[in-house]
PDB file of N, CA and C in Angstrom:
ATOM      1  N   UNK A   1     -34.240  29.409-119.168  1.00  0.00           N
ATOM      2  CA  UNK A   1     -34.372  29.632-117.736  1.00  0.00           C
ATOM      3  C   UNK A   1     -35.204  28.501-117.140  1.00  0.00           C
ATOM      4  N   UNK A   2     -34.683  27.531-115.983  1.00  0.00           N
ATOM      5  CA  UNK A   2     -35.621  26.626-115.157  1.00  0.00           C
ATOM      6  C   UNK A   2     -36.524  27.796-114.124  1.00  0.00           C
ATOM      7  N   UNK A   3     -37.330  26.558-114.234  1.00  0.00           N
ATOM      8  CA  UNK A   3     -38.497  27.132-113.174  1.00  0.00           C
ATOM      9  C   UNK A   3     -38.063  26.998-111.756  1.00  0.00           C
ATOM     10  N   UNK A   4     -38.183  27.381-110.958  1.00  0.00           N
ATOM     11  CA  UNK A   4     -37.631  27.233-109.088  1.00  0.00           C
ATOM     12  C   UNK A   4     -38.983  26.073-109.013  1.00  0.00           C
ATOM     13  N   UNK A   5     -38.506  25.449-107.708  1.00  0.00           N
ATOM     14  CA  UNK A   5     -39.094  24.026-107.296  1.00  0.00           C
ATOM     15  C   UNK A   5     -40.280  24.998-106.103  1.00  0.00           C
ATOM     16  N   UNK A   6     -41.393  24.769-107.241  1.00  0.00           N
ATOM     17  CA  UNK A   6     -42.122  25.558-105.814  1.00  0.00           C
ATOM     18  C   UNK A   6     -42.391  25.051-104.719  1.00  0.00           C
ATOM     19  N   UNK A   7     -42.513  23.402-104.569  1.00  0.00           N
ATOM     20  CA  UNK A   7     -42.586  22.450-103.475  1.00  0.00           C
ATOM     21  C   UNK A   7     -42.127  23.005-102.083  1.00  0.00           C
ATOM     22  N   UNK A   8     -40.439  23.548-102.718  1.00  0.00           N
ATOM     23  CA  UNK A   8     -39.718  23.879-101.747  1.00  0.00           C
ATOM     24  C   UNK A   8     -40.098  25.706-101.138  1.00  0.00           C
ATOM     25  N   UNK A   9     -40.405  26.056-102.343  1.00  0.00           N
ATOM     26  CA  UNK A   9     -40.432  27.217-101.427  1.00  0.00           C
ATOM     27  C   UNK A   9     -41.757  27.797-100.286  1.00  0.00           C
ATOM     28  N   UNK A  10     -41.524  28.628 -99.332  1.00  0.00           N
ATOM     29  CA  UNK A  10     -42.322  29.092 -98.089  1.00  0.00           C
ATOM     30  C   UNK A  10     -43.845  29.546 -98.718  1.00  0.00           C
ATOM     31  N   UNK A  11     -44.665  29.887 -98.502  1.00  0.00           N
ATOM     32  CA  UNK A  11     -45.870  30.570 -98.519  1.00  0.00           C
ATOM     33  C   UNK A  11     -45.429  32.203 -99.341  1.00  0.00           C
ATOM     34  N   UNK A  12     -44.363  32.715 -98.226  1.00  0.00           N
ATOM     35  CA  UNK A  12     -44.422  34.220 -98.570  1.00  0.00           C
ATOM     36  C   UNK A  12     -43.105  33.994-100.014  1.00  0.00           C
ATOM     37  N   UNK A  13     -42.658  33.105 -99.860  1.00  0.00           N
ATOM     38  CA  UNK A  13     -41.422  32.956-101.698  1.00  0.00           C
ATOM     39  C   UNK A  13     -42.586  33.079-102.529  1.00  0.00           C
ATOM     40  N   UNK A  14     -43.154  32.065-102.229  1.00  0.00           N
ATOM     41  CA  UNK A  14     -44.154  31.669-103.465  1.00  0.00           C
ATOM     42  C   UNK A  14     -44.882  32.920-103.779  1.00  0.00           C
ATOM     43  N   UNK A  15     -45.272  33.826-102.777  1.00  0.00           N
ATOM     44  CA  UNK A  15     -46.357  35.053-103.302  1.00  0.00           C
ATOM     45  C   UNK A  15     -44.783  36.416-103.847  1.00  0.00           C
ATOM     46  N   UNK A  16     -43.997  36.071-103.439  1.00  0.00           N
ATOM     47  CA  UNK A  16     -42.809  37.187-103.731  1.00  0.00           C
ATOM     48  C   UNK A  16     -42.471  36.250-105.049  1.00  0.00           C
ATOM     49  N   UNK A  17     -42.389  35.191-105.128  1.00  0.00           N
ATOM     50  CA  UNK A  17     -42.240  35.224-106.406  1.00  0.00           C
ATOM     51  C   UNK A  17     -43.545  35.277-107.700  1.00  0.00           C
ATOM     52  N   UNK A  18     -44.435  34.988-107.321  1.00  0.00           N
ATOM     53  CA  UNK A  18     -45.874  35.510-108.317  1.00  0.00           C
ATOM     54  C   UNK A  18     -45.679  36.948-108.429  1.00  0.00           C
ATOM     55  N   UNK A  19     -45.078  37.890-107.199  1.00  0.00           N
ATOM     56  CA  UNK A  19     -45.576  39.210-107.740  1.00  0.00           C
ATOM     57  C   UNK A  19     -44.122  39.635-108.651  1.00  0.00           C
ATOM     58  N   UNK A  20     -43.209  38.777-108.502  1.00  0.00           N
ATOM     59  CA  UNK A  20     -42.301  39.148-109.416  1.00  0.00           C
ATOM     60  C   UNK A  20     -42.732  38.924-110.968  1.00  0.00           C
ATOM     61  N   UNK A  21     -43.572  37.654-110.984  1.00  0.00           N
ATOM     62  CA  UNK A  21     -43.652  36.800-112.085  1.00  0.00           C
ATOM     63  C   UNK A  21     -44.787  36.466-112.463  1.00  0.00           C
ATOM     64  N   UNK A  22     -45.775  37.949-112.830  1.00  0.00           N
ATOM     65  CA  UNK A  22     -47.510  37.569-112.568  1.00  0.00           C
ATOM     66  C   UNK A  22     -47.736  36.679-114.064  1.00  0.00           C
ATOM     67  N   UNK A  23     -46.840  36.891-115.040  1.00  0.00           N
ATOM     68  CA  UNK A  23     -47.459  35.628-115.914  1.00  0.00           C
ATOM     69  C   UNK A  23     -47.538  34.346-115.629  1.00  0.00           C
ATOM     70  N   UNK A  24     -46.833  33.815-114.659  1.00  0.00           N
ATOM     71  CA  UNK A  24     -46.235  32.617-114.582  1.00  0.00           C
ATOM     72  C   UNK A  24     -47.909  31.690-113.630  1.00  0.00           C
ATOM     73  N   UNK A  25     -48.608  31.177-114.444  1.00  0.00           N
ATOM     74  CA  UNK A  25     -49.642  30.480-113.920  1.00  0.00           C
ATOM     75  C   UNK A  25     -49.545  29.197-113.059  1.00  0.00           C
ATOM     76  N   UNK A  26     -48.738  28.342-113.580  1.00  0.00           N
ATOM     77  CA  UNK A  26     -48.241  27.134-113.042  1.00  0.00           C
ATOM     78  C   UNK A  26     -47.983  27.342-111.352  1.00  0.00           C
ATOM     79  N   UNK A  27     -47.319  28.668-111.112  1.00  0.00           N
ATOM     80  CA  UNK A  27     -47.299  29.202-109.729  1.00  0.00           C
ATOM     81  C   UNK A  27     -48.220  30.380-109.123  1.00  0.00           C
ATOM     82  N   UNK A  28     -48.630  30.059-109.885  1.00  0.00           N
ATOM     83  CA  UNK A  28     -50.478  30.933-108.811  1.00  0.00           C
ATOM     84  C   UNK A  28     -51.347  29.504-108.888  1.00  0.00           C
ATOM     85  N   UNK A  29     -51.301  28.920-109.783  1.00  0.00           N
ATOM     86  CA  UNK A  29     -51.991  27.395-109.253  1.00  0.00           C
ATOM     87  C   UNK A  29     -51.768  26.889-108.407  1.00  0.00           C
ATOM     88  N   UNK A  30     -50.045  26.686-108.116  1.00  0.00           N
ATOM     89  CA  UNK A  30     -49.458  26.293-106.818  1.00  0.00           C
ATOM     90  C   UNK A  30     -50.250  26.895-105.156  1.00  0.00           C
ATOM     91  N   UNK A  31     -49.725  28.173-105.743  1.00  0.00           N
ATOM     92  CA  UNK A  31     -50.632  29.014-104.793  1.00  0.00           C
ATOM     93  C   UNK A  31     -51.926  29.143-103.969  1.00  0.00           C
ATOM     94  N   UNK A  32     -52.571  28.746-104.862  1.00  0.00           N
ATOM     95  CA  UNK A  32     -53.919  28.377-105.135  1.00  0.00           C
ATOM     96  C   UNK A  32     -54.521  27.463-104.454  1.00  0.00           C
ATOM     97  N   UNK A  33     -53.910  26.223-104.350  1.00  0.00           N
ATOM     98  CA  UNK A  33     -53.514  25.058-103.875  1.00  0.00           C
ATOM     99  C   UNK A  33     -53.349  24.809-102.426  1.00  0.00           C
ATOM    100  N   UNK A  34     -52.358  25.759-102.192  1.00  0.00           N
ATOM    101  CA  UNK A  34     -51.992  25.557-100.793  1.00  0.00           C
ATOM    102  C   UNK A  34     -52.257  26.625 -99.989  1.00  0.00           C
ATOM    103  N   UNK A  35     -53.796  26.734 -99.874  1.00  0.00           N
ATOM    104  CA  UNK A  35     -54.466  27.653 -99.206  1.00  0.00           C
ATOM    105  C   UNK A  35     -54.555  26.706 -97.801  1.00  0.00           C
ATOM    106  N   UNK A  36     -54.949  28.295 -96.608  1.00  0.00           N
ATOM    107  CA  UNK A  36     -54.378  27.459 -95.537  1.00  0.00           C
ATOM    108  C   UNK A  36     -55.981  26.824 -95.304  1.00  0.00           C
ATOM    109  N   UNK A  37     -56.109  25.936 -94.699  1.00  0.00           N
ATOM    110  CA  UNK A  37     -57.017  24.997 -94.541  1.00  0.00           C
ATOM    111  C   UNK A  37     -57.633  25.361 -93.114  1.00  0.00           C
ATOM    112  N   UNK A  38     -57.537  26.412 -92.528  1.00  0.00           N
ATOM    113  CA  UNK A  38     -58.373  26.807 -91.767  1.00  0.00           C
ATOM    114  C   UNK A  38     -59.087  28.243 -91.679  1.00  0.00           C
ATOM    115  N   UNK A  39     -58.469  29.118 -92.995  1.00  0.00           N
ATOM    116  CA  UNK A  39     -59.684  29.702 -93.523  1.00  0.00           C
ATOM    117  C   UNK A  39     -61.199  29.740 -93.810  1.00  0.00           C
ATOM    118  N   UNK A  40     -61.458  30.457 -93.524  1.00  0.00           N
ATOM    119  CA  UNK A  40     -63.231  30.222 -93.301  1.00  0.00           C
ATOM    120  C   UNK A  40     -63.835  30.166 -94.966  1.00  0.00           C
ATOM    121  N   UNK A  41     -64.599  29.694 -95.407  1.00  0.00           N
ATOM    122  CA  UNK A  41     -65.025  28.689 -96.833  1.00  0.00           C
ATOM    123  C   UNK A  41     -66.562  29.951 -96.173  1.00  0.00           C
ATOM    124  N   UNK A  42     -67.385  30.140 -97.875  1.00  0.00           N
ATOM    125  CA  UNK A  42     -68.445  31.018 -97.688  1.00  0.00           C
ATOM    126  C   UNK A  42     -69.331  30.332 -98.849  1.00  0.00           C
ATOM    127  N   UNK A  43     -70.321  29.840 -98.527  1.00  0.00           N
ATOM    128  CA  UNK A  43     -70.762  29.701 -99.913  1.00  0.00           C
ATOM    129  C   UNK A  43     -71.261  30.691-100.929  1.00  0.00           C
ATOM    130  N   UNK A  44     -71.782  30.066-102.204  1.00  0.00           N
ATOM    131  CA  UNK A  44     -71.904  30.776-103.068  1.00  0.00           C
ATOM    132  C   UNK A  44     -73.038  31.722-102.857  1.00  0.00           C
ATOM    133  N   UNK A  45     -73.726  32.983-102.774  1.00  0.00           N
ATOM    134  CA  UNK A  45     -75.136  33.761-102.883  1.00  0.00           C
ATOM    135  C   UNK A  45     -75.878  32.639-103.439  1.00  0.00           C
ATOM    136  N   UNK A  46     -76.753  32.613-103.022  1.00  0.00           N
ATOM    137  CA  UNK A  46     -78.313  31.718-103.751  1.00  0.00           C
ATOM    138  C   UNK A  46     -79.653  32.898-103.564  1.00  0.00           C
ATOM    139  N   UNK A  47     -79.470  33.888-102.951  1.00  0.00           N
ATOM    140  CA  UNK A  47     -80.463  34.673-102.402  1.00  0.00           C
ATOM    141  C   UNK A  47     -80.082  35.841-102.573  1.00  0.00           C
ATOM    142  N   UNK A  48     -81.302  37.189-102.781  1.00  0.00           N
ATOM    143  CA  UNK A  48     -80.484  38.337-102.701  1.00  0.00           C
ATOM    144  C   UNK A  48     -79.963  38.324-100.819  1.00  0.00           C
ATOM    145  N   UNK A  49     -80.534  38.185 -99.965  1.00  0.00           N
ATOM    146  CA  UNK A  49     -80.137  38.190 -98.936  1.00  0.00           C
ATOM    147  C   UNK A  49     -78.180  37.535 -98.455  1.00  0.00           C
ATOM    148  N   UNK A  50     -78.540  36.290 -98.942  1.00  0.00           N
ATOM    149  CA  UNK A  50     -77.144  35.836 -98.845  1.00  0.00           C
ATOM    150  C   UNK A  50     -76.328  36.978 -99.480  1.00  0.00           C
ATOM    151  N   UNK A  51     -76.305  37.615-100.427  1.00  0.00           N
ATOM    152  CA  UNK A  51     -75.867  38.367-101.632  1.00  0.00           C
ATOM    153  C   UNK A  51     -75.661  39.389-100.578  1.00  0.00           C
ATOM    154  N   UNK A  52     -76.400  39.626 -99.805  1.00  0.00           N
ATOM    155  CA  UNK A  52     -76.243  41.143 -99.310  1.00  0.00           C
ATOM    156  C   UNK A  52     -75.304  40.927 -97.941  1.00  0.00           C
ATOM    157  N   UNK A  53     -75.038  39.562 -97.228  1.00  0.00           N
ATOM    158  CA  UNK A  53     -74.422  38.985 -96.477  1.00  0.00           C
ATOM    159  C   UNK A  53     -73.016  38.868 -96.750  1.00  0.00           C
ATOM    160  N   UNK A  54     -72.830  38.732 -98.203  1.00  0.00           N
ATOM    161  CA  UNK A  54     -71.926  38.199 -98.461  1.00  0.00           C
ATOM    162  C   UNK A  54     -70.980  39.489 -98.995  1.00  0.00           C
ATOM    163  N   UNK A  55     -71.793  40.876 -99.238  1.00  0.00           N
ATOM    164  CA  UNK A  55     -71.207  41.995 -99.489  1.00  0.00           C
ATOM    165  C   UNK A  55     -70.795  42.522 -97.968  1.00  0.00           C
ATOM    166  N   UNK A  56     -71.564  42.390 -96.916  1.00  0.00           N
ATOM    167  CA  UNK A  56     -71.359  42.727 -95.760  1.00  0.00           C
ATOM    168  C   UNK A  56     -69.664  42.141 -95.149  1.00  0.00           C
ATOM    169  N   UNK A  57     -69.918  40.955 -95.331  1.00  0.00           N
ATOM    170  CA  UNK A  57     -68.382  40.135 -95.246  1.00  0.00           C
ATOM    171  C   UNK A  57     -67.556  40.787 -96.020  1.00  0.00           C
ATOM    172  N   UNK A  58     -67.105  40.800 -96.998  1.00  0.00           N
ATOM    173  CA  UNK A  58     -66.264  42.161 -98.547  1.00  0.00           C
ATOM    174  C   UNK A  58     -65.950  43.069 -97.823  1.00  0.00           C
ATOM    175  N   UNK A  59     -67.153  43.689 -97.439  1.00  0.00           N
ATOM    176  CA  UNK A  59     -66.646  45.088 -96.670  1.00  0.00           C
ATOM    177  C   UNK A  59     -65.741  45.043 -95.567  1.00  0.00           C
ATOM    178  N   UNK A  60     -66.306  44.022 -94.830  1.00  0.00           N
ATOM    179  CA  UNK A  60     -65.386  43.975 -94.123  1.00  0.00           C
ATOM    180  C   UNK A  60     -63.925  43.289 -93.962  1.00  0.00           C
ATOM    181  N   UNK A  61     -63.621  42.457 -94.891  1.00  0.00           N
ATOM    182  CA  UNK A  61     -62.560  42.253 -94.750  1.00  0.00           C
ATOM    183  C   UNK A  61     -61.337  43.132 -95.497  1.00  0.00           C
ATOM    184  N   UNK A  62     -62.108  44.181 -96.515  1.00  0.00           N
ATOM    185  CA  UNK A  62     -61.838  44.959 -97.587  1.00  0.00           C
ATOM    186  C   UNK A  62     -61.476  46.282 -96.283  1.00  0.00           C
ATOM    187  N   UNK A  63     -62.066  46.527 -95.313  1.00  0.00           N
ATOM    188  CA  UNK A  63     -62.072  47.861 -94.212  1.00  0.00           C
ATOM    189  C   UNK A  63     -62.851  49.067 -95.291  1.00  0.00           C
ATOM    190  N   UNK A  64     -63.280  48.537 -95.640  1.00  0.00           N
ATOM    191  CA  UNK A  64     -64.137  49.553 -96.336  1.00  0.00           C
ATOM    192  C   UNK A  64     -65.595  49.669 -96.083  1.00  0.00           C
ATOM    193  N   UNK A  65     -66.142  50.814 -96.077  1.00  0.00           N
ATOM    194  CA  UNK A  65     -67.580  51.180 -95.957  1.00  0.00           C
ATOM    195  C   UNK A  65     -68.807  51.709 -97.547  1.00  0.00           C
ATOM    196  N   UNK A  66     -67.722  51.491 -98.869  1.00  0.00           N
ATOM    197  CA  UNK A  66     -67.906  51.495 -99.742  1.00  0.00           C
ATOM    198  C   UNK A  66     -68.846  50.414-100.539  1.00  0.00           C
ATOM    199  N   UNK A  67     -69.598  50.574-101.500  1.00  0.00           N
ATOM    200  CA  UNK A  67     -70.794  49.401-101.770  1.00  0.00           C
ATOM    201  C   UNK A  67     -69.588  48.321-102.642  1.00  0.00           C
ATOM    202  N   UNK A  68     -69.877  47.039-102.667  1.00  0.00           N
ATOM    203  CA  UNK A  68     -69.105  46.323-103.444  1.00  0.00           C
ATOM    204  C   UNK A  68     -69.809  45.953-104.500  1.00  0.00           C
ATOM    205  N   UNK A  69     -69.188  46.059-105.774  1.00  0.00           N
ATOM    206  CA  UNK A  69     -69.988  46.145-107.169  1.00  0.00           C
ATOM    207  C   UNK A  69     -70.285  44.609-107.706  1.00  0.00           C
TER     208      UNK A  69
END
C-alpha cells in the first residue's frame, strides 16, 4: 500500500486521515507541522503561579470547571 501525498491534502484530510490511521506517525508529524501560525504560543510554567495560569487557560479551553491533573 502507498502512502497518500500529504502535501496535497487539506487540514481536515489530513486529521480524517490520522483518525483513520492513528499508527501512521509520518502523518501526525505532518500535522504537527502545519499548525496554523496564528494560534496563540504559551510558555512553559516556571512558577507555581504560571502553573496555576496555565491550568486556568486548560480549563478553559477544555469548557470545563474540573481541576486539571
Amino acid at each position: 500500500m502507498t502512502k497518500p501525498d500529504f502535501s496535497k491534502m487539506s487540514r481536515q484530510e489530513l486529521r480524517a486521515y490520522i483518525l483513520a490511521h492513528r499508527e501512521d506517525d509520518e502523518a501526525i508529524e505532518v500535522l504537527i507541522k502545519r499548525r496554523n501560525p496564528n494560534s496563540p504560543t504559551y510558555p512553559f510554567p516556571q512558577t507555581n503561579e504560571d502553573l496555576r495560569e496555565m491550568e486556568e487557560i486548560l480549563k478553559k479551553k477544555l469548557g470545563s470547571s474540573e481541576e486539571v491533573v
